[in-house]
Protein backbone atom coordinates (compact mmCIF):
# COMPACT_ATOMS: atom_id res chain seq x y z
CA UNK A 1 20.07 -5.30 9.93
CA UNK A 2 19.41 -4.09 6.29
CA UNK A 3 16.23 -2.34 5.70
CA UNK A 4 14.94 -1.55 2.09
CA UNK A 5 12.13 0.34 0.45
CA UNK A 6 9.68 -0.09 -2.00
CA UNK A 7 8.26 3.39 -3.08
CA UNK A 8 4.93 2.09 -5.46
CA UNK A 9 2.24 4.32 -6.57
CA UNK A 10 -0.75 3.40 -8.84
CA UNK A 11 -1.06 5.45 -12.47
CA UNK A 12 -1.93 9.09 -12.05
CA UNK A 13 -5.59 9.70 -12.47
CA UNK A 14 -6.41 10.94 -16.47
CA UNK A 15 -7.99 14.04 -14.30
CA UNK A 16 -4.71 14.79 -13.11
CA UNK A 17 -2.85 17.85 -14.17
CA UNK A 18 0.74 15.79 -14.56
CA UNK A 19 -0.42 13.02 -16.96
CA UNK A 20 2.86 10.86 -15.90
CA UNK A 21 3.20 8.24 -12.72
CA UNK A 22 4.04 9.86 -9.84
CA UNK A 23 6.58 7.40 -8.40
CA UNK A 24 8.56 10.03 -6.20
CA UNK A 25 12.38 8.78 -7.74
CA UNK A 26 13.55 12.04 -5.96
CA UNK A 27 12.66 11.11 -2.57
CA UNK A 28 14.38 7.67 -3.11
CA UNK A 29 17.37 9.19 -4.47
CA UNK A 30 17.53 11.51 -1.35
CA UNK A 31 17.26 8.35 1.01
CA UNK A 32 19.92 6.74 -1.17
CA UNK A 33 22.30 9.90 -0.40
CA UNK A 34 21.82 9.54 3.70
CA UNK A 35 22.15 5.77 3.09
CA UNK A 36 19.37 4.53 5.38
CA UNK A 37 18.36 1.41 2.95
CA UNK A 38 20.48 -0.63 1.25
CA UNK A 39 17.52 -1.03 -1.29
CA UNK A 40 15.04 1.33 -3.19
CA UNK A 41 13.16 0.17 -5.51
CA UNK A 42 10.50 2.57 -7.38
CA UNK A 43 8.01 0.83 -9.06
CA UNK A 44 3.98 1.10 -10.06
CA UNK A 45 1.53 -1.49 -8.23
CA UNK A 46 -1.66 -2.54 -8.76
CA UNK A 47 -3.06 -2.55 -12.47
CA UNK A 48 -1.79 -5.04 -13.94
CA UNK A 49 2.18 -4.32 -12.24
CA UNK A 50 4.06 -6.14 -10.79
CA UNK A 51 7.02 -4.49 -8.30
CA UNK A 52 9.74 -4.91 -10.30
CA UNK A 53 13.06 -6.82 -8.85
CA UNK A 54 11.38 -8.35 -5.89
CA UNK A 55 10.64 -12.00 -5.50
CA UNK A 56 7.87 -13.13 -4.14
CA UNK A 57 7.55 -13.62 -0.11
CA UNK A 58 10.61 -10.98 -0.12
CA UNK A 59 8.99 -8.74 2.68
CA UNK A 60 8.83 -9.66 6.19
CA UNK A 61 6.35 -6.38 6.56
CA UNK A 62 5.10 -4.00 3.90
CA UNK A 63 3.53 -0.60 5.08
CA UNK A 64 0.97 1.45 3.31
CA UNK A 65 0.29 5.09 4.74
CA UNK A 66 -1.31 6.85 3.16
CA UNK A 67 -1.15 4.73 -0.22
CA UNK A 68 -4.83 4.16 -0.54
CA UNK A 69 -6.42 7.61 -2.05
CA UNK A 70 -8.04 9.41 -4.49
CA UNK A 71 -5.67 8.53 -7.79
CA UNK A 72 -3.36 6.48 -5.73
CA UNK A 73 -2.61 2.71 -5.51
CA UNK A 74 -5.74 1.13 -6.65
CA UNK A 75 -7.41 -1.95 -4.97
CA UNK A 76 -5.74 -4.63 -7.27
CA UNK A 77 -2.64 -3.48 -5.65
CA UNK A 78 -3.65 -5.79 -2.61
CA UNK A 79 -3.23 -8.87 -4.51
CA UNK A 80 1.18 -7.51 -5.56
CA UNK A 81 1.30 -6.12 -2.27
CA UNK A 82 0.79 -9.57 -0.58
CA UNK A 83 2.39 -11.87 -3.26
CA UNK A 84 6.11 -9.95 -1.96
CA UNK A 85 5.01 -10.35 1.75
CA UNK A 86 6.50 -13.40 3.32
CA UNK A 87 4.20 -16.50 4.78
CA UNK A 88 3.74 -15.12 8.55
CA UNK A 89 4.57 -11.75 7.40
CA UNK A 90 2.33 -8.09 7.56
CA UNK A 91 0.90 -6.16 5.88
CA UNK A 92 0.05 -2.83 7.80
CA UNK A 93 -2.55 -0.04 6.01
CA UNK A 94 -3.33 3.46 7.08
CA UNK A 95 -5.80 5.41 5.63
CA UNK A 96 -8.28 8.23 5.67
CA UNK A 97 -11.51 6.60 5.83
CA UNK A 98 -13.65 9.11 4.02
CA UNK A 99 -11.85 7.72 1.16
CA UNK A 100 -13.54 4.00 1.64
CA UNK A 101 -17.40 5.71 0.94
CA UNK A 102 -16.38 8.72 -1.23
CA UNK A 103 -13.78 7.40 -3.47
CA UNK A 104 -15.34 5.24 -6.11
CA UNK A 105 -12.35 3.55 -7.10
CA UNK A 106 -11.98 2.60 -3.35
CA UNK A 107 -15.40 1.57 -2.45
CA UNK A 108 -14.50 -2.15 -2.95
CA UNK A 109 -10.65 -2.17 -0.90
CA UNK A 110 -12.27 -3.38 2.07
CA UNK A 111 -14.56 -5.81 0.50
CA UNK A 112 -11.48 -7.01 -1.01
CA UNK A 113 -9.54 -7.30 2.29
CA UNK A 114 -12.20 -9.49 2.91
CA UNK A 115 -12.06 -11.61 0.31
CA UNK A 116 -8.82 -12.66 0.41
CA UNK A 117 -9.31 -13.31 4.34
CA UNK A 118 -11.68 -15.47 2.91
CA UNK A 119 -9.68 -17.33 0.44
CA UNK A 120 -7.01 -18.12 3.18
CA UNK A 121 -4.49 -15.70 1.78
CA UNK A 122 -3.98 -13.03 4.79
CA UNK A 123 -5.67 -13.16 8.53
CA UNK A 124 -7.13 -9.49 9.46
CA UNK A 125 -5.33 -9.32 13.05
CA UNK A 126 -6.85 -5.80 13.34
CA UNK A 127 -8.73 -2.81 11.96
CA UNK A 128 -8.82 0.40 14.12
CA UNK A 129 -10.21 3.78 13.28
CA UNK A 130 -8.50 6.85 15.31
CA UNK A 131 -11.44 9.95 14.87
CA UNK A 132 -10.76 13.10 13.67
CA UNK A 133 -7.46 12.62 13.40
CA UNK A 134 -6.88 14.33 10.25
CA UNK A 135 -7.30 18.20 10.80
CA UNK A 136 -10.19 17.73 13.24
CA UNK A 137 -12.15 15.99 10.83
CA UNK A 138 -11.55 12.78 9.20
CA UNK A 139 -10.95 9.80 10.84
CA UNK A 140 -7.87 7.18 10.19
CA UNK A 141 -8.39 3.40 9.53
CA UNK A 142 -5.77 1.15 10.55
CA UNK A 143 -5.78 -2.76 9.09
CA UNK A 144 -2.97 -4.80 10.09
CA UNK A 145 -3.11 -8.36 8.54
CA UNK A 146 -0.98 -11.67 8.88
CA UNK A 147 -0.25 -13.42 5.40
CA UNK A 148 -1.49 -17.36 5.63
CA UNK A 149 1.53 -19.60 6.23
């Protein structure tokens, strides 16, 4: 079995002190080196990107951890994220949930989750919060979804 990787980060926020994407080409190269996927791919998502070299329906799972943050992949992202997963195929989020009230560029992710259920394009098949998982204090949302066949 051949596994590959997608490492895809939104833009950098314009309050950020490094001005450039932070796409993390390092930590590809290093998995590159041990050879654990035959495939790395670094790309942006979300904002008008599309993940670059990877048909659509690709992915039999993607997996988010993490992705969904202050100056990170923004909601849009959904929409490329999902057009590379496969009919029958997941998509698998984790998250700190303070980020879904506090974070006004994330405020509308679930909303958006939700509209796409809605639409027919993905089935929520769960969405679990673990508390205070994160340093005694913030909880972690998981959403696991099935893309519509």
């Amino acid at each position: 079995m051949q596994y590959s990787v997608i490492w895809a980060f939104g833009e950098t926020s314009p309050l950020s002190p490094n001005p450039e994407p932070d796409m993390s080409q390092p930590m590809l190269d290093e998995l590159g080196r041990r050879g654990i996927y035959g495939r790395a791919i670094c790309s942006l998502v979300g904002g008008g990107h599309r993940i670059t070299g990877v048909a659509d329906g690709e992915y039999d799972v993607v997996v988010a951890s993490g992705g969904y943050a202050q100056a990170h992949m923004p909601v849009d992202s959904l929409r490329e994220i999902c057009r590379v997963v496969r009919p029958g195929g997941l998509f698998l989020n984790s998250m700190t949930e303070y980020y879904l009230t506090e974070v006004e560029a994330l405020r509308e992710l679930e909303p958006t989750m939700r509209r796409m259920e809605e639409e027919g394009t993905w089935r929520m098949l769960s969405r679990e919060t673990e508390p205070n998982l994160i340093v005694g204090k913030f909880s972690v949302v998981f959403h696991a979804f099935r893309k519509s066949t």
